[in-house]
Protein backbone atom coordinates (compact mmCIF):
# COMPACT_ATOMS: atom_id res chain seq x y z
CA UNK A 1 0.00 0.00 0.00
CA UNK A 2 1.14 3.38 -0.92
CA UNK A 3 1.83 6.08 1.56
CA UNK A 4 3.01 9.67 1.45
CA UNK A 5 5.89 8.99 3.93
CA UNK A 6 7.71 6.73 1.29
CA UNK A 7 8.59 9.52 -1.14
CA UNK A 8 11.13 10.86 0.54
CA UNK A 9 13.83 7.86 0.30
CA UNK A 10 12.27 7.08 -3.51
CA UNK A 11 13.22 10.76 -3.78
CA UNK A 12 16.25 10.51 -2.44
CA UNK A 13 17.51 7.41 -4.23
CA UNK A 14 16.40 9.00 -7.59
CA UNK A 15 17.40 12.56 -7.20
CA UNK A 16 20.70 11.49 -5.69
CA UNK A 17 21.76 9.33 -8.16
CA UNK A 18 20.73 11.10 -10.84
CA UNK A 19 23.04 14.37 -9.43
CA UNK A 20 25.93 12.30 -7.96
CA UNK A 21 25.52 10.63 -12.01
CA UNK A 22 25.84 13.84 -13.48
CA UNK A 23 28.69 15.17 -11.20
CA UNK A 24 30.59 11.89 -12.07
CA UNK A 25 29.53 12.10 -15.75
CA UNK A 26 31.32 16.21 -15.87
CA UNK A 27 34.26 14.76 -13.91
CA UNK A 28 35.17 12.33 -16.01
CA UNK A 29 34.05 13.93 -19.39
CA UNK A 30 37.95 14.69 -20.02
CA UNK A 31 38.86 10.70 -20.52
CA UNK A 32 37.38 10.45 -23.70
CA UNK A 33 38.33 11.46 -26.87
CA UNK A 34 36.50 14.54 -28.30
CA UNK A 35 36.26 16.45 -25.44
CA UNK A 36 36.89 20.43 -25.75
CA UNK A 37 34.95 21.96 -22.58
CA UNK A 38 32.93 20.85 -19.88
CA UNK A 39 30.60 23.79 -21.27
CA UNK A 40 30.48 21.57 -24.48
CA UNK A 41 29.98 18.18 -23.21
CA UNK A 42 27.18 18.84 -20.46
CA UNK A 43 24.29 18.08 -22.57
CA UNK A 44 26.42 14.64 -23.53
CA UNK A 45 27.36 14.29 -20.09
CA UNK A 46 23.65 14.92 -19.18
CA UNK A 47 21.98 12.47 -21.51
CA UNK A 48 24.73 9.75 -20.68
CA UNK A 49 22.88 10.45 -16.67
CA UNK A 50 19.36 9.03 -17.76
CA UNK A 51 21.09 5.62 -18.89
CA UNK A 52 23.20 5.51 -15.04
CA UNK A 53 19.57 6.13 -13.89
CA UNK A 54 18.20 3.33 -16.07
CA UNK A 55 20.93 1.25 -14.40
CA UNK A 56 19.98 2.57 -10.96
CA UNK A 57 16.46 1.42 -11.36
CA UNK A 58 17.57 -1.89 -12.37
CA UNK A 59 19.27 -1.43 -9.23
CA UNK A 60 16.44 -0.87 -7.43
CA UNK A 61 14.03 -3.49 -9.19
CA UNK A 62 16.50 -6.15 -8.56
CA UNK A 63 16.76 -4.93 -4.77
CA UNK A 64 12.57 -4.88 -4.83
CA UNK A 65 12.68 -8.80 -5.70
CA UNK A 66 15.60 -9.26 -3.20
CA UNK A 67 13.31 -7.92 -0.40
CA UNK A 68 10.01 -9.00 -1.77
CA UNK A 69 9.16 -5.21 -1.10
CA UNK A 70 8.23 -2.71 -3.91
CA UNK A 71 9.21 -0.47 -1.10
CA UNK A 72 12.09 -2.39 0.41
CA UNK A 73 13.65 0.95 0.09
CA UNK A 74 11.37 2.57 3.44
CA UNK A 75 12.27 -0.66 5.52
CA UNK A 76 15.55 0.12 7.26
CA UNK A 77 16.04 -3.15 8.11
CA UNK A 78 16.92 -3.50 4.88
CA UNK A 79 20.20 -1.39 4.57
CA UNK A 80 21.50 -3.46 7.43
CA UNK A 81 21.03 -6.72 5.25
CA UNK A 82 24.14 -7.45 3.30
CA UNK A 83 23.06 -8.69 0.03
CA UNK A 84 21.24 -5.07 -0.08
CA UNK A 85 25.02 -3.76 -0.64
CA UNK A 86 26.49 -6.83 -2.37
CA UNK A 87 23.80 -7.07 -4.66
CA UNK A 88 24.25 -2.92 -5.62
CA UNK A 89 28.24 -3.82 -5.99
CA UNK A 90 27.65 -6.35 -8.36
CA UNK A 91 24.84 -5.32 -10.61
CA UNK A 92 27.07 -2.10 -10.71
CA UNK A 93 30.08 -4.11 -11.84
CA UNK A 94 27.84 -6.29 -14.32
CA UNK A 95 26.21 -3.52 -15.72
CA UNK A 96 29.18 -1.28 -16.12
CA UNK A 97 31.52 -3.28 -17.43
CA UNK A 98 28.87 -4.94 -19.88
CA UNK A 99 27.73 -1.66 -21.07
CA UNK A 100 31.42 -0.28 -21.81
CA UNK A 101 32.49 -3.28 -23.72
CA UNK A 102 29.27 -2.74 -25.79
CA UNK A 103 29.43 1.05 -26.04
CA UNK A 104 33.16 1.12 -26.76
CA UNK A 105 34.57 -2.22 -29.04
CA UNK A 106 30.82 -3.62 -30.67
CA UNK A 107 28.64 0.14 -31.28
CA UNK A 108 31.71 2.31 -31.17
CA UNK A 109 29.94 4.93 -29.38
CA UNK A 110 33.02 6.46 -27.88
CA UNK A 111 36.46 6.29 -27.33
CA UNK A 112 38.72 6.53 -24.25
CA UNK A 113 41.45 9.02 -24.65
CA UNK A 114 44.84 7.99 -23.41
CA UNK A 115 44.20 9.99 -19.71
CA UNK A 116 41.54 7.15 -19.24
CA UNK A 117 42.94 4.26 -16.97
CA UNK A 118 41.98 0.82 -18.41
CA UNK A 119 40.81 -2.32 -16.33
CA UNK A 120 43.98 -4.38 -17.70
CA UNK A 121 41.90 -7.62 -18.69
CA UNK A 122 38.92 -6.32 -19.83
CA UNK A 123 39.95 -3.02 -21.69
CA UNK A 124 37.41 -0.69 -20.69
CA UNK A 125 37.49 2.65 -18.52
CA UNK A 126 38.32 2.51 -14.77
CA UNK A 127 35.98 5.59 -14.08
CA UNK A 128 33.17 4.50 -15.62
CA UNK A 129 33.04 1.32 -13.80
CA UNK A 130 34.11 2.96 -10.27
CA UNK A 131 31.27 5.07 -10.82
CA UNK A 132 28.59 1.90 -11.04
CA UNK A 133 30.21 0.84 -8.24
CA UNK A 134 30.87 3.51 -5.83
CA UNK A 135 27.40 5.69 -6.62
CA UNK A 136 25.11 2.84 -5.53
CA UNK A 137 26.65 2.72 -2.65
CA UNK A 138 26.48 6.53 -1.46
CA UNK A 139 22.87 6.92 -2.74
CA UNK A 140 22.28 3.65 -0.43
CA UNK A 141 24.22 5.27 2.25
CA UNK A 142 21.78 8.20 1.81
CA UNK A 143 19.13 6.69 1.36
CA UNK A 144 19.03 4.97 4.47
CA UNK A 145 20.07 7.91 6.72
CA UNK A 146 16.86 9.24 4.86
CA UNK A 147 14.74 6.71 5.94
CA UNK A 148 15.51 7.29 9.59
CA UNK A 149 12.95 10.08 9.44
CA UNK A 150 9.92 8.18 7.77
């Protein structure tokens, strides 16, 4: 059953990924070849944000089967479960590191510039997986010091 009081960690979940996403996205703009200026690239930078939050939701979704809970994200029992986290690590892993070798050696979307460090067996970006990895985590974080006041 739906309830007012749940918006505020769906809120926070979306709206911080999406930001902390778009931060990253900016940051790490320079590693691929092309770039000129962060004033050029934002719109890329800002369209490459709504596929992290497609990711995020898959995320989320698998996290909603996990806990059986279409709101598993109000329970904070679940943040203290540790398949919450491991699960986030390794759909971000899967999903990153999937997407890049897609994006970057089958549809050629882009191109690392030297700057970018590789992942020596798989050949794709560092910072692009780091990212999948490391943003789940702080939007969990967040999330669940969000949920203390529901």
């Amino acid at each position: 059953m739906f309830s007012p009081h749940r918006l505020l960690p769906i809120s926070v979940f979306l709206g911080g990924s999406f930001l902390l996403h778009l931060f990253w996205e900016n940051l790490q703009a320079p590693l691929y070849e092309g770039f000129t200026s962060f004033r050029q690239h934002f719109w890329i930078c800002f369209k490459a944000t709504w596929g992290d939050l497609l990711f995020m939701l898959l995320i989320y979704a698998a996290l909603a089967v996990l806990h059986r809970d279409m709101f598993w994200i109000t329970d904070r029992s679940a943040y203290t479960h540790p398949v919450t986290w491991a699960i986030a690590l390794l759909l971000g892993a899967l999903l990153s590191v999937s997407f890049e070798l897609w994006a970057v050696y089958v549809d050629h979307r882009w191109q690392y510039s030297e700057a970018m460090p590789l992942i020596p067996v798989l050949h794709v970006g560092l910072t692009p997986v780091m990212q999948m990895l490391f943003i789940p985590l702080a939007v969990l974080f967040l999330t669940s010091r969000s949920s203390r006041f529901v």
